[in-house]
PDB file of N, CA and C in Angstrom:
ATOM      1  N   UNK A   1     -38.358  59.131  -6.064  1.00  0.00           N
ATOM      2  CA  UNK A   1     -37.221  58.404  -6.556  1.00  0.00           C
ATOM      3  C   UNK A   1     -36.231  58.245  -5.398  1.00  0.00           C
ATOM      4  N   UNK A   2     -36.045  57.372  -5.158  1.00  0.00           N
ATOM      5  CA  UNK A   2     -34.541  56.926  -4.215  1.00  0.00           C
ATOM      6  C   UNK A   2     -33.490  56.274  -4.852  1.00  0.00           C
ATOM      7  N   UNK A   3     -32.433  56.941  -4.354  1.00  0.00           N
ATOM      8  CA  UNK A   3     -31.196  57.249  -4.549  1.00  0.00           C
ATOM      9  C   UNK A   3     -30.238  56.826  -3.863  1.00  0.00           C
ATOM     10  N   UNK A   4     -28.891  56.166  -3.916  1.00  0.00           N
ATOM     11  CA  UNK A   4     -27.897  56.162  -2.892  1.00  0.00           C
ATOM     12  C   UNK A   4     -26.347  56.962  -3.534  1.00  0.00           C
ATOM     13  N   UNK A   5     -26.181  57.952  -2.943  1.00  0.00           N
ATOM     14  CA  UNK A   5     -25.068  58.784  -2.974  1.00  0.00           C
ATOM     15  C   UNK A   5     -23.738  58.070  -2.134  1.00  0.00           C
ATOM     16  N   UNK A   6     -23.004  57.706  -2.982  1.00  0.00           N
ATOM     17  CA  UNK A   6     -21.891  57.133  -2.070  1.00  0.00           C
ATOM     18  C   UNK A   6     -20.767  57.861  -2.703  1.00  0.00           C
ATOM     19  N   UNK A   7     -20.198  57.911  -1.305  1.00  0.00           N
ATOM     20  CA  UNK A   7     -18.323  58.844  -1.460  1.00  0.00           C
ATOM     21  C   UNK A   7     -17.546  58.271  -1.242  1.00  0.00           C
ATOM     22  N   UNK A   8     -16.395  57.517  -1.813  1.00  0.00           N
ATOM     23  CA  UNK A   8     -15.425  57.045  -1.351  1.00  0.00           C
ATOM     24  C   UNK A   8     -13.962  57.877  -1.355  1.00  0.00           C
ATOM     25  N   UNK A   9     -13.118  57.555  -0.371  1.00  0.00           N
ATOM     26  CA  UNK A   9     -11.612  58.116  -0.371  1.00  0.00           C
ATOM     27  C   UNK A   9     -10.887  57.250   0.050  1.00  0.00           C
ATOM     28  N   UNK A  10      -9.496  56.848  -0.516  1.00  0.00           N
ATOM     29  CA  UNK A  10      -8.556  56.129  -0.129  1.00  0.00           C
ATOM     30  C   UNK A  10      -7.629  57.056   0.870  1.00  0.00           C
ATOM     31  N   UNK A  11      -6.596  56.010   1.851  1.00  0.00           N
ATOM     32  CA  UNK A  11      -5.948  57.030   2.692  1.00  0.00           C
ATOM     33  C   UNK A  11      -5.140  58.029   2.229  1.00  0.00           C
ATOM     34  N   UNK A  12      -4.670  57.735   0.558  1.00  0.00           N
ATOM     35  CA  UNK A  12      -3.676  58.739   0.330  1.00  0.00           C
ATOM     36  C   UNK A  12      -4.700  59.780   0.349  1.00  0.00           C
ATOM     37  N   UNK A  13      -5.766  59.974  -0.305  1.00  0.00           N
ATOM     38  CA  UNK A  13      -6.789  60.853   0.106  1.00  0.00           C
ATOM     39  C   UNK A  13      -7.556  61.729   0.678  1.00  0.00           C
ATOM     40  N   UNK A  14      -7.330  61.272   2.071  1.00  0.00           N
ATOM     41  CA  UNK A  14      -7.330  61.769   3.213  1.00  0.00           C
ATOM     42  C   UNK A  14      -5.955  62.266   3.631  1.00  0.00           C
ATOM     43  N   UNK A  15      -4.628  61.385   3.181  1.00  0.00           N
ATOM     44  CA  UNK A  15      -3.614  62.470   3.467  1.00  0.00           C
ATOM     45  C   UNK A  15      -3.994  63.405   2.789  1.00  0.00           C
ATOM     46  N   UNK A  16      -4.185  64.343   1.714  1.00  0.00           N
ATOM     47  CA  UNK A  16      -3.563  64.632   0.362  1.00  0.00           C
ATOM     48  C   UNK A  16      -4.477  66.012   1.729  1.00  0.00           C
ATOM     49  N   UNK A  17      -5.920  65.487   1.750  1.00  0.00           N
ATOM     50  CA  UNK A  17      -6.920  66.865   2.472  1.00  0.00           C
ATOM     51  C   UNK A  17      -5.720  67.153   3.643  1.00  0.00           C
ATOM     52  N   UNK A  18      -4.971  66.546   4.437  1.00  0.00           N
ATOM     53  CA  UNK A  18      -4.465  66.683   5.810  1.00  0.00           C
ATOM     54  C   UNK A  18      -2.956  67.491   5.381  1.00  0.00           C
ATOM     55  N   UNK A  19      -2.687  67.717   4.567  1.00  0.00           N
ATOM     56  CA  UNK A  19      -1.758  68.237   4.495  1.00  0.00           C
ATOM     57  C   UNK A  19      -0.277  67.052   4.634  1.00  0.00           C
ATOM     58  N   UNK A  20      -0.903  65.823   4.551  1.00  0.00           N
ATOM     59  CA  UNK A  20       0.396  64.855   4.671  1.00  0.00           C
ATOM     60  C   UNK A  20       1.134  65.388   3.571  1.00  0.00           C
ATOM     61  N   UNK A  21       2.632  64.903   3.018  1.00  0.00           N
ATOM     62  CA  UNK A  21       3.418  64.483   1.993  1.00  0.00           C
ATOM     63  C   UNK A  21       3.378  63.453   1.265  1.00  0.00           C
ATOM     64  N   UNK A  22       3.022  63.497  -0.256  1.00  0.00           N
ATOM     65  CA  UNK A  22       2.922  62.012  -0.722  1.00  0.00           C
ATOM     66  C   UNK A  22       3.321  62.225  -2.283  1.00  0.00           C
ATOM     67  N   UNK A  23       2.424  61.645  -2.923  1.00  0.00           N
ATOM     68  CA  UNK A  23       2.405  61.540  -4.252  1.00  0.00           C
ATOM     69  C   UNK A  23       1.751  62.763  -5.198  1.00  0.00           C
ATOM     70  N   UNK A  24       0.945  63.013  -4.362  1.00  0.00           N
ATOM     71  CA  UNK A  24       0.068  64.114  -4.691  1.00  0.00           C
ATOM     72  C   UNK A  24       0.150  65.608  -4.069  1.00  0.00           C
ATOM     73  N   UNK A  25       0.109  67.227  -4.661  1.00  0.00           N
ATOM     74  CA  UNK A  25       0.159  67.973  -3.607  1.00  0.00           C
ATOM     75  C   UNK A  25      -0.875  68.223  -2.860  1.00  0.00           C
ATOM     76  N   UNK A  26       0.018  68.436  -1.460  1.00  0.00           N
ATOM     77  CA  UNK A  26      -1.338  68.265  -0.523  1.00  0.00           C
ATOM     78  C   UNK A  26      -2.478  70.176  -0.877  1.00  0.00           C
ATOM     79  N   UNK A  27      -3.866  69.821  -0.294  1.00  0.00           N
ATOM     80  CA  UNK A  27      -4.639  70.616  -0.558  1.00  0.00           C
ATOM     81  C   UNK A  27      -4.259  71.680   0.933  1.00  0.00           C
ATOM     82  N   UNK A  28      -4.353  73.084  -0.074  1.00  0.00           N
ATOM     83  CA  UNK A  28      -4.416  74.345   0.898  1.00  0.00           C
ATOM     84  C   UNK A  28      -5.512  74.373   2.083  1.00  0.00           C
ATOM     85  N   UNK A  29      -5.575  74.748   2.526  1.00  0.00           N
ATOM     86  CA  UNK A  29      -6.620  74.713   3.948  1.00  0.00           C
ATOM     87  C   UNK A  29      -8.032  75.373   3.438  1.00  0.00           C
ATOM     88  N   UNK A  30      -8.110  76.539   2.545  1.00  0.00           N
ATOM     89  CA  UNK A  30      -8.987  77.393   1.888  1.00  0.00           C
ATOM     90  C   UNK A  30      -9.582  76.358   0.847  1.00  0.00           C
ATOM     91  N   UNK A  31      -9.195  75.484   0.273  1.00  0.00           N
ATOM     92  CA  UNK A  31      -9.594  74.280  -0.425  1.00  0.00           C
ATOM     93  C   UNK A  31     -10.160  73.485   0.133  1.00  0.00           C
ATOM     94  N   UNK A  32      -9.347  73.198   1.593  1.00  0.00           N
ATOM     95  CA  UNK A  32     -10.179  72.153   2.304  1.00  0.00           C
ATOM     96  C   UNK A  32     -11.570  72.456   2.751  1.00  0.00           C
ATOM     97  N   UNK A  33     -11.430  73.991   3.192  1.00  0.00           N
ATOM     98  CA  UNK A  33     -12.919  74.241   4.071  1.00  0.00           C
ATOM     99  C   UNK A  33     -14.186  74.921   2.813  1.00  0.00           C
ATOM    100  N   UNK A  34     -13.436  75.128   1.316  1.00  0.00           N
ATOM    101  CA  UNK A  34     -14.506  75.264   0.785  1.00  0.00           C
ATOM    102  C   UNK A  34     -15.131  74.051   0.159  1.00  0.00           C
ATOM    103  N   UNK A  35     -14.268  72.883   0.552  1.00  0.00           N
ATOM    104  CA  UNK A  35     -15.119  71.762   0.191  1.00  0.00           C
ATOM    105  C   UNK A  35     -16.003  70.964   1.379  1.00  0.00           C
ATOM    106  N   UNK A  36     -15.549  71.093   2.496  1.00  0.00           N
ATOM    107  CA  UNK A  36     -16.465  71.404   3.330  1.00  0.00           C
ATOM    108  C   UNK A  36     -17.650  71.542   3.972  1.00  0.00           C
ATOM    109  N   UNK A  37     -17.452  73.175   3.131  1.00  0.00           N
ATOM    110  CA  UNK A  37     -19.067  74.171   3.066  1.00  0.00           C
ATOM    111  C   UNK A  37     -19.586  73.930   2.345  1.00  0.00           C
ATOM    112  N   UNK A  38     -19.089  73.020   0.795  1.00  0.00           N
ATOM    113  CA  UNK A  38     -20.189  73.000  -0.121  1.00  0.00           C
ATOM    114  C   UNK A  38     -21.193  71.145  -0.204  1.00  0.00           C
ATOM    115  N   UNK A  39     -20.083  70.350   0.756  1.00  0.00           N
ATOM    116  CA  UNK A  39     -20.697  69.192   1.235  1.00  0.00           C
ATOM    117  C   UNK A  39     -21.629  69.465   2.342  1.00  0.00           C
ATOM    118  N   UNK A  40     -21.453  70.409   3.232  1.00  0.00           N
ATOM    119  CA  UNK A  40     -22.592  70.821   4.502  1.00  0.00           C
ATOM    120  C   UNK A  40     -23.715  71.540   3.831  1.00  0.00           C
ATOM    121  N   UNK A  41     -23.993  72.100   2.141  1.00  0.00           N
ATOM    122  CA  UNK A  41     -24.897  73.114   1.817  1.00  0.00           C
ATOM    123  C   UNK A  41     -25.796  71.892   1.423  1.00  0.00           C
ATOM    124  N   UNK A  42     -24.460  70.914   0.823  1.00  0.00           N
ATOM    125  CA  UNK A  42     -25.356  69.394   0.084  1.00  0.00           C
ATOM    126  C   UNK A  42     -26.324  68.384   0.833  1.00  0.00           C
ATOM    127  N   UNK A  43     -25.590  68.240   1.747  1.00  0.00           N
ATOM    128  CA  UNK A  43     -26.049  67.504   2.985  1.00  0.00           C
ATOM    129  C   UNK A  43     -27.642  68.101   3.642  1.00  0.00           C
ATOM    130  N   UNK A  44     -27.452  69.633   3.746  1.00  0.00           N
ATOM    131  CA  UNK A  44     -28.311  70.108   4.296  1.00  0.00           C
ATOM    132  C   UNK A  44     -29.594  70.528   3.241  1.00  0.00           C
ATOM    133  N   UNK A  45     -29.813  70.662   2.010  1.00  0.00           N
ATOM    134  CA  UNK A  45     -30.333  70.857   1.216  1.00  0.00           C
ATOM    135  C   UNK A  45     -30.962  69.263   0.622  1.00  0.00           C
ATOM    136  N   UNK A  46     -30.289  68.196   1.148  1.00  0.00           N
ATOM    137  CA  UNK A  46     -31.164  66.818   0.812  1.00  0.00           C
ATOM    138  C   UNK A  46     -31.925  66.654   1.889  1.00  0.00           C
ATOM    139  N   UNK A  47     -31.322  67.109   3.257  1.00  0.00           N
ATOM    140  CA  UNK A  47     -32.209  66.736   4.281  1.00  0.00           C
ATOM    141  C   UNK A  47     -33.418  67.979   3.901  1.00  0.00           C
ATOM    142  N   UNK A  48     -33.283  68.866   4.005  1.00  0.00           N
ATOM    143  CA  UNK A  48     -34.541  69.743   4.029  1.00  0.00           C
ATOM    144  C   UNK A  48     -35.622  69.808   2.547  1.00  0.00           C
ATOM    145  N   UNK A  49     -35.305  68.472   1.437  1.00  0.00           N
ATOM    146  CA  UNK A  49     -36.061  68.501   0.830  1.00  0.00           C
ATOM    147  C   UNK A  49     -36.700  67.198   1.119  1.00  0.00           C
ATOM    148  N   UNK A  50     -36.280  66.376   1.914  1.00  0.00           N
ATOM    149  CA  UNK A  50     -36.951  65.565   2.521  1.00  0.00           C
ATOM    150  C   UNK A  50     -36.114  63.771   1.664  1.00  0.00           C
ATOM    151  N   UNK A  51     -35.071  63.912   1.046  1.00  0.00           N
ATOM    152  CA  UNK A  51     -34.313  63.196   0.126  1.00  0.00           C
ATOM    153  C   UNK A  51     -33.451  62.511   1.017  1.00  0.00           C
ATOM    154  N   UNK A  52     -33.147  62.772   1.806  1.00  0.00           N
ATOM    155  CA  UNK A  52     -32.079  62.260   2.843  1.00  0.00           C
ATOM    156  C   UNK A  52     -33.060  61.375   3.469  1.00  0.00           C
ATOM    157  N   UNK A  53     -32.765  59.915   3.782  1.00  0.00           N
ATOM    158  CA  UNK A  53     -33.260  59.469   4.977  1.00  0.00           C
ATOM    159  C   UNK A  53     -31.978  58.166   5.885  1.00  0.00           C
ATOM    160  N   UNK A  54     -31.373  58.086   5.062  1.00  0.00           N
ATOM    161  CA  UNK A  54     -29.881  57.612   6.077  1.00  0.00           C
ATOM    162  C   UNK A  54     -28.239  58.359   5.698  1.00  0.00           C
ATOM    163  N   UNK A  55     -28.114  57.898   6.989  1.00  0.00           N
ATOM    164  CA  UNK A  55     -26.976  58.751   6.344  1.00  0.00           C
ATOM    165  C   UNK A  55     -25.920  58.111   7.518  1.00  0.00           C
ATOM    166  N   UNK A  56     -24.946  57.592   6.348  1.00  0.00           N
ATOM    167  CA  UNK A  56     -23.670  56.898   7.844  1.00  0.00           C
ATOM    168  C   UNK A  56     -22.320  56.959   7.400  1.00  0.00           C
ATOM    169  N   UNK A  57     -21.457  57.541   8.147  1.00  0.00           N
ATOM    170  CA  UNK A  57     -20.706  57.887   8.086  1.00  0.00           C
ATOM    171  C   UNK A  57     -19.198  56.322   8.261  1.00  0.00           C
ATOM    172  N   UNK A  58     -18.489  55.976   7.643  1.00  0.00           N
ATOM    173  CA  UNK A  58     -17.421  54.451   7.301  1.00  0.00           C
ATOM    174  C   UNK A  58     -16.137  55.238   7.960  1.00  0.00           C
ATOM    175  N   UNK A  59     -15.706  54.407   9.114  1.00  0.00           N
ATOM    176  CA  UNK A  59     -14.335  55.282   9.507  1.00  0.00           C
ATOM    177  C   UNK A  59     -13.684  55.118   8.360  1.00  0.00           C
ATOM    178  N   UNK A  60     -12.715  55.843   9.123  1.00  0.00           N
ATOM    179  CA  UNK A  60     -11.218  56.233   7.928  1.00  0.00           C
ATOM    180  C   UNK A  60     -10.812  55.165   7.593  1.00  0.00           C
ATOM    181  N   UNK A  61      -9.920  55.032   6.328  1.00  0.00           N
ATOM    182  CA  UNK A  61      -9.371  53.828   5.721  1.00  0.00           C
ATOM    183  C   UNK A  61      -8.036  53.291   7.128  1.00  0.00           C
ATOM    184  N   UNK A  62      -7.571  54.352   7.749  1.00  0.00           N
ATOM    185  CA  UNK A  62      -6.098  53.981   8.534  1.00  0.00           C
ATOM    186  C   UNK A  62      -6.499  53.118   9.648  1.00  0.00           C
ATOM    187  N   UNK A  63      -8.060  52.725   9.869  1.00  0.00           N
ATOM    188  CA  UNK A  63      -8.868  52.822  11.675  1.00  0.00           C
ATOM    189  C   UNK A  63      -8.501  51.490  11.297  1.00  0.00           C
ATOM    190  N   UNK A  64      -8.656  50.920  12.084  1.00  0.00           N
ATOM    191  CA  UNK A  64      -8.769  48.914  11.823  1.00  0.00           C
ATOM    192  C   UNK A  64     -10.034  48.894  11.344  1.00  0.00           C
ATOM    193  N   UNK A  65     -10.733  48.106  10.636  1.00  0.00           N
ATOM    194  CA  UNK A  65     -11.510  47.832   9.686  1.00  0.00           C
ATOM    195  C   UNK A  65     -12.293  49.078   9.121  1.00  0.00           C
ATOM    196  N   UNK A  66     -11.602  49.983   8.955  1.00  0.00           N
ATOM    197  CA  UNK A  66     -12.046  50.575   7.895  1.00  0.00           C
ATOM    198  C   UNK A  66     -11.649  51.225   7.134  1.00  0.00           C
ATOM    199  N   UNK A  67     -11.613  49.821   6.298  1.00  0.00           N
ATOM    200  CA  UNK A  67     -11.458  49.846   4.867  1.00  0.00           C
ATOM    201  C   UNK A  67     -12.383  49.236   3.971  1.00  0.00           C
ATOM    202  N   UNK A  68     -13.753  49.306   5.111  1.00  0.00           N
ATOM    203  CA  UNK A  68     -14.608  48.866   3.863  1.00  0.00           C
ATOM    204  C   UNK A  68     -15.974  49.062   5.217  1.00  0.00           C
ATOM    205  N   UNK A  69     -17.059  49.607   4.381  1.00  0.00           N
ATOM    206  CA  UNK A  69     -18.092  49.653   5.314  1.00  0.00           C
ATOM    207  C   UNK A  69     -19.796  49.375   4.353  1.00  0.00           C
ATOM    208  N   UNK A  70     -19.890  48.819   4.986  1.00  0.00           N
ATOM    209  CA  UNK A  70     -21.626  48.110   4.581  1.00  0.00           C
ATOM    210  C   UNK A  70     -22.915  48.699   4.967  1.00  0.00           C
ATOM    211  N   UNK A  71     -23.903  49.008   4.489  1.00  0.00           N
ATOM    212  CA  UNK A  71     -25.160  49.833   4.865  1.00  0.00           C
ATOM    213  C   UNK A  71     -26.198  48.814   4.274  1.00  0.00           C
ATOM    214  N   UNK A  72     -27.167  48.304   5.238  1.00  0.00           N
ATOM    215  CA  UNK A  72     -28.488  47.485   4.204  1.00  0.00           C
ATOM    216  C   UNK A  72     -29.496  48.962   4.606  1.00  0.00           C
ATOM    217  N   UNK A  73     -30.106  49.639   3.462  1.00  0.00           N
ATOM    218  CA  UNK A  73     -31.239  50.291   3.195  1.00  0.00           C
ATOM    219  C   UNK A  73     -32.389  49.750   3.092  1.00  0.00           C
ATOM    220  N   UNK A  74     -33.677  50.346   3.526  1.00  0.00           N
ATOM    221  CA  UNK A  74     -35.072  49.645   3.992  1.00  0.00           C
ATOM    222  C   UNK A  74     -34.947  49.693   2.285  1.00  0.00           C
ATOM    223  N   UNK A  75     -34.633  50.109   1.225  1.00  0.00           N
ATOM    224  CA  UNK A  75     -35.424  50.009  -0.264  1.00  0.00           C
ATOM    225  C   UNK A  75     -34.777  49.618  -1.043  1.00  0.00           C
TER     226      UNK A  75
END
């Protein structure tokens, strides 16, 4: 079975992880890195079951164009 796992975050989003000031309170650092570790256990547990076969990373929403990123998959 193939699958596409997609993550999206808006910039307040990425503030909120960075400790910016906004709308939202920002996340503790112990929050940040246990989410982290449990995206690196995820990551690493698709690749080693053989489930992973692309994987690309969309700059940040703040970069110049990215705010939107495109992937064509062989399937």
């Amino acid at each position: 079975m193939k699958y596409m796992i997609m993550l999206y975050g808006s910039q307040q989003d990425y503030d909120v992880l960075s400790g910016k000031p906004g709308d939202q309170q920002p996340w503790r650092d112990e929050d940040v890195a246990a989410m982290h570790a449990f995206m690196e256990k995820w990551n690493n547990d698709l690749v080693e079951s053989g489930s992973s076969s692309t994987r690309r990373a969309c700059p940040l929403p703040s970069t110049p164009g990215g705010s939107s990123c495109a992937t064509a998959f062989p399937w």
